[in-house]
Protein backbone atom coordinates (compact mmCIF):
# COMPACT_ATOMS: atom_id res chain seq x y z
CA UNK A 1 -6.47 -20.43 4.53
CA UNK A 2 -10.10 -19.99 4.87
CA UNK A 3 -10.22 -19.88 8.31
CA UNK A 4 -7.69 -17.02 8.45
CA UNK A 5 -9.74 -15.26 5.44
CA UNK A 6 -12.65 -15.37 7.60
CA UNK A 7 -10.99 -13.99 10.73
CA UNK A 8 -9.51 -11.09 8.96
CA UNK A 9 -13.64 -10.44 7.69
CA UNK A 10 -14.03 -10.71 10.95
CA UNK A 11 -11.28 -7.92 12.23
CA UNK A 12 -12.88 -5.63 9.88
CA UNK A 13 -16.12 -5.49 11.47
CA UNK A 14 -14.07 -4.04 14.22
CA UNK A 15 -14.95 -0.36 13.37
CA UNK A 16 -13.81 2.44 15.68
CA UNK A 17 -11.82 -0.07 18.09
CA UNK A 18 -9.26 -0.61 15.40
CA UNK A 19 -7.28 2.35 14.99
CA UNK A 20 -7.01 2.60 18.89
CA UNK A 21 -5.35 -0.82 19.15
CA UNK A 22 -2.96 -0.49 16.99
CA UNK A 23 -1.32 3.00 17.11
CA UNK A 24 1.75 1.50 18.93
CA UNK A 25 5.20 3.11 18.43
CA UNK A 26 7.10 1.09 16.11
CA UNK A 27 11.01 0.92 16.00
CA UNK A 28 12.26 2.18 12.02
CA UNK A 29 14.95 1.97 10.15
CA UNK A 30 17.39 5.20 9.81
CA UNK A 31 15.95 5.82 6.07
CA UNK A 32 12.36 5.34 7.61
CA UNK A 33 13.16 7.99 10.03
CA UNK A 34 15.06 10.64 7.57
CA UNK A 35 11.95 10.31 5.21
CA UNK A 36 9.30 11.27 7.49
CA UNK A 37 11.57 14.25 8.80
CA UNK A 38 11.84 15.40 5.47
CA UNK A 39 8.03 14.88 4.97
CA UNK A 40 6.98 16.82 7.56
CA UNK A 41 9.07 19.60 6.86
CA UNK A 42 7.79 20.35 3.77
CA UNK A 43 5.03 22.87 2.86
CA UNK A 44 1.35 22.10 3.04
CA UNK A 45 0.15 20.72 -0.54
CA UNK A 46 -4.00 20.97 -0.31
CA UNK A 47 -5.50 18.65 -2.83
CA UNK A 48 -3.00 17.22 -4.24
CA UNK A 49 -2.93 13.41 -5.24
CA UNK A 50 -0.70 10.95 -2.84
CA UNK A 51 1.11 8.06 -3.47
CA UNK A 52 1.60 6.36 -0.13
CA UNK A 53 3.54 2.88 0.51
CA UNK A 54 6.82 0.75 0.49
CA UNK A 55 9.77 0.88 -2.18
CA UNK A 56 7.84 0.06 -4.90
CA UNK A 57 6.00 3.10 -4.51
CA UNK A 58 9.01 4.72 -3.57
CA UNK A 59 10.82 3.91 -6.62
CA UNK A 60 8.60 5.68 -9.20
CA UNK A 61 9.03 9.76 -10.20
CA UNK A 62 5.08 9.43 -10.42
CA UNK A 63 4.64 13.05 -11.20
CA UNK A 64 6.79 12.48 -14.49
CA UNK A 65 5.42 9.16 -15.08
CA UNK A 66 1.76 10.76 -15.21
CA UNK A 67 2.52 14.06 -16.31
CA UNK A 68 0.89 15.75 -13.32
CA UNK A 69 2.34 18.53 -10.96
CA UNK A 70 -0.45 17.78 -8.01
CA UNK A 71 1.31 14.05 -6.83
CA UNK A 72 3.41 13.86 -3.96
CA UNK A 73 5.16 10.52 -3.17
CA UNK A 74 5.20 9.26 0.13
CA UNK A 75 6.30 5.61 -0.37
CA UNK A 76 8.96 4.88 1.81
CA UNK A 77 11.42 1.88 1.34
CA UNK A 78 10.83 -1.21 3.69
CA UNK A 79 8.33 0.30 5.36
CA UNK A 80 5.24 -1.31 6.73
CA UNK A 81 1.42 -0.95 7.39
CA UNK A 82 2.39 -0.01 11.15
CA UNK A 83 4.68 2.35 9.67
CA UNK A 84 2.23 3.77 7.74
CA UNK A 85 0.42 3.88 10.68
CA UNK A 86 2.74 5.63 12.84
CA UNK A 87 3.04 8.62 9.88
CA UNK A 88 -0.21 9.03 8.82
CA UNK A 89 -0.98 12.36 10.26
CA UNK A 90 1.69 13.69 7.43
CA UNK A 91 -0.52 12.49 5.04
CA UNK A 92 -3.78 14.07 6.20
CA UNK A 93 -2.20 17.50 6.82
CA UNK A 94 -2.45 17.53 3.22
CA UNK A 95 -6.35 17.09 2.80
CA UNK A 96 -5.57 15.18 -0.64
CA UNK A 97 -7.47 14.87 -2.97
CA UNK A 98 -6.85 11.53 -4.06
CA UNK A 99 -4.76 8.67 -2.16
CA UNK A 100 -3.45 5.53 -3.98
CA UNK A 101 -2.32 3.11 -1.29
CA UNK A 102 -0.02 0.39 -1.68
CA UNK A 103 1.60 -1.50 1.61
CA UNK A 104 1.63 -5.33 3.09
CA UNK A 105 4.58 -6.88 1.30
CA UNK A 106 6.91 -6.28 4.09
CA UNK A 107 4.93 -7.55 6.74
CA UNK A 108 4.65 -10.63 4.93
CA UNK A 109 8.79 -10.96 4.77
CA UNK A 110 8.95 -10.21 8.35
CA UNK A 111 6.09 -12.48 9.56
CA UNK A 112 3.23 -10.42 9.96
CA UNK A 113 -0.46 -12.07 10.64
CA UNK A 114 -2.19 -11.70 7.01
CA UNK A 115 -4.91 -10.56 10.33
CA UNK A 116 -2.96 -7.79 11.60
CA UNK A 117 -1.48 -6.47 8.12
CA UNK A 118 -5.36 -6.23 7.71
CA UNK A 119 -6.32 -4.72 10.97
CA UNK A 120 -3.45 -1.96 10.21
CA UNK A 121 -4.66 -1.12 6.89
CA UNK A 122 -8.23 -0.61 8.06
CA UNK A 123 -7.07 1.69 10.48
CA UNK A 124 -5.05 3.40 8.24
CA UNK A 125 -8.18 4.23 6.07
CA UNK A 126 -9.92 4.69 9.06
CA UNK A 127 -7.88 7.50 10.45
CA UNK A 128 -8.04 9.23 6.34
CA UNK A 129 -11.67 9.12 6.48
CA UNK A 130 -11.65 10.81 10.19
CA UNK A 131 -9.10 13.75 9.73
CA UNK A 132 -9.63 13.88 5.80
CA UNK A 133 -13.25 13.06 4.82
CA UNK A 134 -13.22 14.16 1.16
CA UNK A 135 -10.25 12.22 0.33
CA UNK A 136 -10.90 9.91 -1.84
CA UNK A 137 -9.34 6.76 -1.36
CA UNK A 138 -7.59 3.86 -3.62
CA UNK A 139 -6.49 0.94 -1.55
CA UNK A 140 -4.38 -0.87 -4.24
CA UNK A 141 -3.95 -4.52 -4.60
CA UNK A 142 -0.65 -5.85 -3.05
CA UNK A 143 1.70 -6.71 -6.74
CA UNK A 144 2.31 -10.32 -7.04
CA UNK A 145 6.19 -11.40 -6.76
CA UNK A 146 7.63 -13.72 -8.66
CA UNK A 147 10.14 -16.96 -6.82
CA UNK A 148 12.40 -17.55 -9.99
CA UNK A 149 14.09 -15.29 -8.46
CA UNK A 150 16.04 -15.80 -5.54
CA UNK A 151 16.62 -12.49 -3.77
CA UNK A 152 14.15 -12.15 -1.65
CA UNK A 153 14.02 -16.38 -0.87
CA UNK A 154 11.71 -15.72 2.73
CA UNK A 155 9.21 -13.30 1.07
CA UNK A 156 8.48 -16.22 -1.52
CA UNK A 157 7.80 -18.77 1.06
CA UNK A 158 5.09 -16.59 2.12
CA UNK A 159 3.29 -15.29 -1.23
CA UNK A 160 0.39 -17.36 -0.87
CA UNK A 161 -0.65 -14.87 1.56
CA UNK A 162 -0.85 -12.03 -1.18
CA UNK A 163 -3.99 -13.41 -2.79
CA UNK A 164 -5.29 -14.13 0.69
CA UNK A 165 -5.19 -10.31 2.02
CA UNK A 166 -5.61 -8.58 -1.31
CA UNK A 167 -9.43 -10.67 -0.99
CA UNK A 168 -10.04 -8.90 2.34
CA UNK A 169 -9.33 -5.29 0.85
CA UNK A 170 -11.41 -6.36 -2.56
CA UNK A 171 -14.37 -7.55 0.08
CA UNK A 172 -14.42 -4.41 2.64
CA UNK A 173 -14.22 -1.95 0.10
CA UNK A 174 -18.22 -0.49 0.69
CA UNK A 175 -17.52 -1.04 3.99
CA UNK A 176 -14.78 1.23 4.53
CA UNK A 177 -15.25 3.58 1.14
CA UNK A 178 -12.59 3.40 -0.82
CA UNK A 179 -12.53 2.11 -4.86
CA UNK A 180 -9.97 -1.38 -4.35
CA UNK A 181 -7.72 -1.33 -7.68
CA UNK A 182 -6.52 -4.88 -8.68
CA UNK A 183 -3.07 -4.52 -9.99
CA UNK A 184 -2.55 -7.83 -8.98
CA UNK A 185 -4.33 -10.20 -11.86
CA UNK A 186 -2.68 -7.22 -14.45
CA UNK A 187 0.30 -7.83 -13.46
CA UNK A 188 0.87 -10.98 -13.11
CA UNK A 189 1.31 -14.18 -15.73
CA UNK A 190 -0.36 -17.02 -16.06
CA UNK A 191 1.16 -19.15 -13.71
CA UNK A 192 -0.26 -15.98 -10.83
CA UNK A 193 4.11 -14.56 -10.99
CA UNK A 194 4.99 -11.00 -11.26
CA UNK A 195 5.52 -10.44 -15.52
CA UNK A 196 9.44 -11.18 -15.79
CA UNK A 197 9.63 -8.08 -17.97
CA UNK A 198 8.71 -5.78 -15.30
CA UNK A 199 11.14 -6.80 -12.92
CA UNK A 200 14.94 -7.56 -12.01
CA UNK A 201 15.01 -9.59 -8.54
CA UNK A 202 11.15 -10.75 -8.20
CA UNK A 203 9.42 -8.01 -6.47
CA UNK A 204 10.65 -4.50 -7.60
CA UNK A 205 9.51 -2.55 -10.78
CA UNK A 206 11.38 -1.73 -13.89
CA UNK A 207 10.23 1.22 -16.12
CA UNK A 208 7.34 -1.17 -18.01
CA UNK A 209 6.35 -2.78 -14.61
CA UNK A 210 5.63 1.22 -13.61
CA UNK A 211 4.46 2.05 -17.61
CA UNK A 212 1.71 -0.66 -17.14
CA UNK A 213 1.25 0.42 -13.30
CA UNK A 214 0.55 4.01 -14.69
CA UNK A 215 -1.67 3.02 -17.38
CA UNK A 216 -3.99 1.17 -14.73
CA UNK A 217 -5.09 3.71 -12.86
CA UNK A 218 -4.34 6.99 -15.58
CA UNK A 219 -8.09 6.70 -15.40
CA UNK A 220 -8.98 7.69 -12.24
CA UNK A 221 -7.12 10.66 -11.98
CA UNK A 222 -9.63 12.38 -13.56
C-alpha cells in the first residue's frame, strides 16, 4: 500500500502532461449520456456554486438542503473520474464560483488503479484552474462505505483503497490549489464504516447522512 501511495505522489508531480494523457473518450451509460445533454442545454449560470460527482452527489436537492439559489448539481449517477473528465468543459462554461468535488468510488467497484483515479482527478482540477482560474476549488474526501451491508459486495472488497487515495488529495492540495474537505473521518464510526444512520445499503446517503454532509461544509459557502 505504500508503494502504490508513493506512485500516485509520484503521478502528481506530472503537471501539464496529465490532462493530455488522459482525455480519452470513454463509453457511458444511457443516464450518463441524457444528463450531460440536458447539462449542456441549459443556460449559462456565472458564479454560481457546483456540486460535481457520482450518485451521492446526485442524490441531494443541495439548493434546498443549503438554502441557496446559486448551486447547480452536476453529480451524475455511476459516473466516474474519466467521466468527469470527458464533461468537464460543461462545468467551466459556468466560471463558478465555488466547486465541491466528490468522485472515485466507482472506479474503485470497477477496478480502477487507486494511480489512475488519481491521475484523472488531477487533471480534472487541472483543466478548472486552466479555463476557470477564479474558481475556487473543494476536492472532497471520497465517504467511507460500510460492508455490513451486502449490496454492493465488490466495492467492499476494495475499500481499503478509500483511505489510500483520499491521502493523495489531502497531500497535493498546495500543489494543485484547492482547500481538501475530509468528510471521510466525520462520517464514519469508529471501526473507519460509513455511520449506519446515514445510510440504507452501505454507500448511499439518507437525509442525516446529507444533514451532516451539509453542515460540514455550510461554512465555506461564505
Amino acid at each position: 500500500m505504500k508503494k502504490l501511495l508513493c506512485y500516485c505522489l509520484a503521478l502528481a508531480l506530472l503537471g501539464g502532461n496529465v490532462l493530455a494523457a488522459q482525455r480519452v473518450q470513454t463509453k457511458h451509460s444511457h443516464y450518463y449520456e441524457q444528463r450531460v445533454s440536458h447539462f449542456r442545454s441549459l443556460p449559462v449560470k456565472n458564479k454560481c456554486i457546483l456540486f460535481l460527482g457520482d450518485s451521492i452527489t446526485d442524490g441531494a436537492e443541495w439548493g434546498e438542503l443549503l438554502s441557496r439559489k446559486d448551486i447547480l448539481n452536476r453529480g451524475i449517477s455511476g459516473d466516474t473520474s474519466a467521466g468527469v473528465l470527458d464533461r468537464i468543459d460543461e462545468v467551466v462554461r459556468h466560471q463558478p464560483k465555488k466547486l465541491f468535488i466528490l468522485i472515485g468510488v466507482n472506479d474503485i467497484a470497477k477496478g480502477v488503479g487507486a494511480d489512475i483515479i488519481c491521475q484523472n482527478i488531477f487533471s480534472i482540477l487541472q483543466y478548472v484552474r486552466e479555463h476557470s482560474p477564479k474558481t475556487q476549488i473543494y476536492v472532497q474526501s471520497i465517504l467511507p462505505v460500510n460492508d455490513r451491508f451486502t449490496k454492493f459486495a465488490t466495492l467492499m472488497q476494495k475499500a481499503s483503497l478509500i483511505p489510500l487515495i483520499n491521502k493523495v488529495l489531502e497531500n497535493n492540495a498546495e500543489r494543485y490549489q484547492y482547500i481538501y474537505i475530509d468528510l471521510y473521518t466525520r462520517m464514519a464510526d469508529g471501526a473507519g464504516k460509513l455511520r449506519e444512520e446515514f445510510t440504507n445499503d452501505g454507500l448511499h446517503l439518507l437525509q442525516p447522512g446529507y444533514k451532516h454532509w451539509a453542515e460540514v461544509i455550510r461554512k465555506y459557502l461564505k
